[in-house]
N, C-alpha and C. Protein backbone atom coordinates (compact mmCIF):
# COMPACT_ATOMS: atom_id res chain seq x y z
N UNK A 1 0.82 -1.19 0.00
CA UNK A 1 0.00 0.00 0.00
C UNK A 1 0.87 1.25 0.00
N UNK A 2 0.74 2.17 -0.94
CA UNK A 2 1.05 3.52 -0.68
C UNK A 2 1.28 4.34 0.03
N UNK A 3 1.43 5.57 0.42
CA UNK A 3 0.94 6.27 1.81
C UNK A 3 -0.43 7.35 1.30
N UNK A 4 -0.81 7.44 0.39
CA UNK A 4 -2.33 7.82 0.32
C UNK A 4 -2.74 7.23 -0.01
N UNK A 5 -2.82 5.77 -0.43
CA UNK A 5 -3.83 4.80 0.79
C UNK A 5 -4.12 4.55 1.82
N UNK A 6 -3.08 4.84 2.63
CA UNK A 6 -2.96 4.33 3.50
C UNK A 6 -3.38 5.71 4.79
N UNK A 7 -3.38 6.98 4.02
CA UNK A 7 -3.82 7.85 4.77
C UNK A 7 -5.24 8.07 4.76
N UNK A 8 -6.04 7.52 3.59
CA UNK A 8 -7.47 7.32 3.07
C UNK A 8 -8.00 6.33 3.84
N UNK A 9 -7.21 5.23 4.14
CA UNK A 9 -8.00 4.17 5.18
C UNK A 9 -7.74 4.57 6.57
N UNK A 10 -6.59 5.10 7.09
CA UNK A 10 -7.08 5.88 8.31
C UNK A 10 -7.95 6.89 8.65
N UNK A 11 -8.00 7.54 7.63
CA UNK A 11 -9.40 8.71 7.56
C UNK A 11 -10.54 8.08 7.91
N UNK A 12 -10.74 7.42 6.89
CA UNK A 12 -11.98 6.22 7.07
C UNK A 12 -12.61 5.72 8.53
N UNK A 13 -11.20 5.26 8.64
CA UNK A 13 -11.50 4.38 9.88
C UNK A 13 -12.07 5.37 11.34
N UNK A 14 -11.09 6.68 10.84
CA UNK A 14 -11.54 7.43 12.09
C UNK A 14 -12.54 8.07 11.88
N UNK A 15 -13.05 8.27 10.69
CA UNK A 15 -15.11 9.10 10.33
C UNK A 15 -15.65 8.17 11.09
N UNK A 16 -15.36 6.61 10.63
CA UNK A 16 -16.44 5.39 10.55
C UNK A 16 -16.29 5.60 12.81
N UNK A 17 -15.32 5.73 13.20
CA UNK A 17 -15.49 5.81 14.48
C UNK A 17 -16.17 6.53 15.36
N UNK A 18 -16.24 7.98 14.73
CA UNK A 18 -16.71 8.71 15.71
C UNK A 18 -17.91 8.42 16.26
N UNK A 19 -18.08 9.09 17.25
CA UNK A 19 -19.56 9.14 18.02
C UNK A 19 -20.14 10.51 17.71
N UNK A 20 -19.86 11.61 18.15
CA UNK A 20 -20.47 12.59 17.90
C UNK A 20 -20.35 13.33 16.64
N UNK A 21 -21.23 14.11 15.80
CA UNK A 21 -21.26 15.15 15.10
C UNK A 21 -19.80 15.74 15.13
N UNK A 22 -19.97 16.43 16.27
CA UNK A 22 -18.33 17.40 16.38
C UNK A 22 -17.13 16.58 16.49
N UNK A 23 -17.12 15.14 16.54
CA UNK A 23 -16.26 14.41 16.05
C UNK A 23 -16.25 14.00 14.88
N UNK A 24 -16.92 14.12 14.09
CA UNK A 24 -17.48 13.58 12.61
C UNK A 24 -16.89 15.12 12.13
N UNK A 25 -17.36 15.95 12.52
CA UNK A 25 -16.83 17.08 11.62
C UNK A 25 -15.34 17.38 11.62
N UNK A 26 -14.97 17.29 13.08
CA UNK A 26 -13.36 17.46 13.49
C UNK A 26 -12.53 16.44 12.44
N UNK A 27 -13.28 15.11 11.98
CA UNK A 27 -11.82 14.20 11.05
C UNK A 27 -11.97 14.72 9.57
N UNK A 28 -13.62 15.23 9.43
CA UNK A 28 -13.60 16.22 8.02
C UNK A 28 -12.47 16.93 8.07
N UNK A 29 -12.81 17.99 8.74
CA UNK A 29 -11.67 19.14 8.65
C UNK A 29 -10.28 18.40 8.62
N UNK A 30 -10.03 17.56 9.35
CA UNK A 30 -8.45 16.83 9.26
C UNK A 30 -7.93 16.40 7.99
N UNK A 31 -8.86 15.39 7.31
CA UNK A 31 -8.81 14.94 6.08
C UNK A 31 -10.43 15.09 5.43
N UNK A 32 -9.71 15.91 4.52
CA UNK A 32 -10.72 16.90 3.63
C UNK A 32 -11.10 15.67 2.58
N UNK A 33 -10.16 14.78 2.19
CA UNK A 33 -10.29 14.26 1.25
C UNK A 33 -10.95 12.78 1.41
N UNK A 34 -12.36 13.14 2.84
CA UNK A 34 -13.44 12.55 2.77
C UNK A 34 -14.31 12.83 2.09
N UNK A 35 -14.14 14.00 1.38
CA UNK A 35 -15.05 14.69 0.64
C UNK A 35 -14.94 14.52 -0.84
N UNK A 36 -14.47 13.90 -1.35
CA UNK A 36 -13.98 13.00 -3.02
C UNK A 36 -15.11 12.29 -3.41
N UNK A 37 -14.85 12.11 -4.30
CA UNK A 37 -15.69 11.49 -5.46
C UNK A 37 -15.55 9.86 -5.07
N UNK A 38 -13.90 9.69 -5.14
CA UNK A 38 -13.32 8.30 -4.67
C UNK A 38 -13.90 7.55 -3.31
N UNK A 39 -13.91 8.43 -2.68
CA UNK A 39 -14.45 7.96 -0.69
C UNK A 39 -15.77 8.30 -1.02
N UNK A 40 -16.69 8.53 -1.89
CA UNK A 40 -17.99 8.82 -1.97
C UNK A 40 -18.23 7.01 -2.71
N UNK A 41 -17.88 6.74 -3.75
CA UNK A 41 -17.92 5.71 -5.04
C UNK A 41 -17.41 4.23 -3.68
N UNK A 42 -16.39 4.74 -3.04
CA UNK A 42 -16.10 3.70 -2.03
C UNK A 42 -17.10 3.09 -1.11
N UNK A 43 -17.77 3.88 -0.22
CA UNK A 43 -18.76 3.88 0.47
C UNK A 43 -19.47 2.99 -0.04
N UNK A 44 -19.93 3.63 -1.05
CA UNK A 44 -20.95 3.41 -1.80
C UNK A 44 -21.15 1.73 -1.50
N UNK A 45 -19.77 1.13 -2.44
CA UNK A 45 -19.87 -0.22 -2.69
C UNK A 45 -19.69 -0.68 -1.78
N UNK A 46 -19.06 -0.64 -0.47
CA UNK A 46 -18.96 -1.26 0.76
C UNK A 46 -20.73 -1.54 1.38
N UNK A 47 -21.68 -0.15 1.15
CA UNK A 47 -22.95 -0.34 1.44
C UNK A 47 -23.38 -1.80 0.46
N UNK A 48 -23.37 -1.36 -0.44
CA UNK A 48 -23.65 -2.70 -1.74
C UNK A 48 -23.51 -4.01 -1.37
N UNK A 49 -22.02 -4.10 -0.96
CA UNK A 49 -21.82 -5.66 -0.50
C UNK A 49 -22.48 -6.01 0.80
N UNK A 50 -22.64 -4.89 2.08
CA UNK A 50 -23.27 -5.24 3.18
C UNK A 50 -24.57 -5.93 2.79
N UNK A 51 -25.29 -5.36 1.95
CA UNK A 51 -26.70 -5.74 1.64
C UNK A 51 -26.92 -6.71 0.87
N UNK A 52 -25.67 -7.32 0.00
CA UNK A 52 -25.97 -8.70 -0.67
C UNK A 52 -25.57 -9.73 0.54
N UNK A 53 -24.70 -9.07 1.52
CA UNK A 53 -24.06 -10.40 2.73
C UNK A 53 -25.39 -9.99 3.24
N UNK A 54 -26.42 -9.63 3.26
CA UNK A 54 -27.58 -9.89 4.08
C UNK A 54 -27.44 -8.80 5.77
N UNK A 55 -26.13 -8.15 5.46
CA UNK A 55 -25.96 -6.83 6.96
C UNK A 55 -26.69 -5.54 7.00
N UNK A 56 -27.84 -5.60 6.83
CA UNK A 56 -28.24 -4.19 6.39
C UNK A 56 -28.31 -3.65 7.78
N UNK A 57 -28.67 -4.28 8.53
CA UNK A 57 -27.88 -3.01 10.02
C UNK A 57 -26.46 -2.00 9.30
N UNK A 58 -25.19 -2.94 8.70
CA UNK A 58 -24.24 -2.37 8.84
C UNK A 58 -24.41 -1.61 7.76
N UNK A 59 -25.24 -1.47 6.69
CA UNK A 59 -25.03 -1.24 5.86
C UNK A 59 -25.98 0.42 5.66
N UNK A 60 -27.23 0.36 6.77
CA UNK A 60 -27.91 1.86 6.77
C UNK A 60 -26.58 2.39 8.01
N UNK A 61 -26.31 1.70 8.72
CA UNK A 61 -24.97 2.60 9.94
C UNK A 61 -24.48 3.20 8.56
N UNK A 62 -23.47 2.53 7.84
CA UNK A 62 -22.44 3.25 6.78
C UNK A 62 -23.58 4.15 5.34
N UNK A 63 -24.38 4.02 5.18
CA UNK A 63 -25.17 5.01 4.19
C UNK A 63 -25.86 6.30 5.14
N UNK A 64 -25.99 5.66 6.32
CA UNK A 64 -26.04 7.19 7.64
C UNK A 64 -24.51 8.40 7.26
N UNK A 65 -23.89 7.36 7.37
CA UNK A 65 -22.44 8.08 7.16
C UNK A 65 -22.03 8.95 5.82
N UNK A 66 -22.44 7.86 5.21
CA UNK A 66 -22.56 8.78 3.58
C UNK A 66 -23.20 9.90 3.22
N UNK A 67 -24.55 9.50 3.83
CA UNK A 67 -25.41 10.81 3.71
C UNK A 67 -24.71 11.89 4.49
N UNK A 68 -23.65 11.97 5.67
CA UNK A 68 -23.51 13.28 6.39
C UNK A 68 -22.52 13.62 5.47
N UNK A 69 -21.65 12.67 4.97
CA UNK A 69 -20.73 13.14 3.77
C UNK A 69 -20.87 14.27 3.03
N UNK A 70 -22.13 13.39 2.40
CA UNK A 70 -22.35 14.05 1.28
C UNK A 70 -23.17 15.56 1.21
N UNK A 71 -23.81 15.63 2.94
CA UNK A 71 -23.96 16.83 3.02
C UNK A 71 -22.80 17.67 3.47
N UNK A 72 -22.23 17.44 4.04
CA UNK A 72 -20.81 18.27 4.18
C UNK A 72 -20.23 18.89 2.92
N UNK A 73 -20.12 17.84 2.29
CA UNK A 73 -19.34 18.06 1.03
C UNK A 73 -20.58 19.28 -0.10
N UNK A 74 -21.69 19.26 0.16
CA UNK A 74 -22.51 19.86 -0.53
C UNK A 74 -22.85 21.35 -0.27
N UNK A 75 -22.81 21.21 1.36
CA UNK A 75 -22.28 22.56 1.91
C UNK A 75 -21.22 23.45 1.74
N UNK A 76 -20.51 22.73 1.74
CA UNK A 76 -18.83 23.46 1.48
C UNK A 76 -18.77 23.72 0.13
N UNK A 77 -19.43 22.68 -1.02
CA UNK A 77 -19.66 23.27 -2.26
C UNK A 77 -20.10 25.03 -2.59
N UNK A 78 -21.35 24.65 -1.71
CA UNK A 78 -22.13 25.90 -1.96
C UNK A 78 -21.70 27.40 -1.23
N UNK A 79 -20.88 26.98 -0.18
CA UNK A 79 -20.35 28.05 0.51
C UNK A 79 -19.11 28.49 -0.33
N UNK A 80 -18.27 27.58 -1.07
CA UNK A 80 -17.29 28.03 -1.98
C UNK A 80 -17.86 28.98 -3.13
N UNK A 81 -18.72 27.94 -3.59
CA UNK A 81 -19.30 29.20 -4.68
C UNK A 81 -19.91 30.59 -4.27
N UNK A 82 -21.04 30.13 -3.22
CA UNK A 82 -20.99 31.99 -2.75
C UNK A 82 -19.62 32.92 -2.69
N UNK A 83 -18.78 32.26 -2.16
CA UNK A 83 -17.24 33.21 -1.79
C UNK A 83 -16.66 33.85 -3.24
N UNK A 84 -16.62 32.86 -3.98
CA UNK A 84 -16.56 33.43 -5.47
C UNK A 84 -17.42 34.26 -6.23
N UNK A 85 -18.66 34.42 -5.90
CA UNK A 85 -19.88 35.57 -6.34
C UNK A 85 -19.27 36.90 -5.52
């Protein structure tokens, strides 16, 4: 493994950990590059396989996760573009 792999699966590991919000936001801000296309497409399929192994507990936990992703990432979109107007 690389070292941005290997910094992408510790990211991971520490979103997938948190407990609170303000810990969920604190590993955003750390590694931004939860916010990719790649760690979005990743997710994704990890949900996919939970639900053909029959885990859909684990699998709405990690699409919970996605969804805060993807609002993060949608926010910060839109707050970038205001800054540029």
């Amino acid at each position: 493994m690389d070292d941005t792999t290997n910094i992408v699966q510790l990211a991971l590991e520490a979103f997938l950990q948190t407990q609170t919000l303000e810990d969920a936001e604190a590993i955003i801000d750390q590694y931004p590059n939860l916010l990719t296309d790649e760690i979005d497409l990743f997710l994704g399929s990890v949900i996919s396989d939970a639900r053909k192994k029959g885990q859909e507990e684990m699998a709405m936990a990690l699409d919970e996760r996605l969804e805060f992703l993807r609002s993060v990432r949608q926010d910060t979109e839109e707050s970038q573009s205001c800054n540029l107007n």
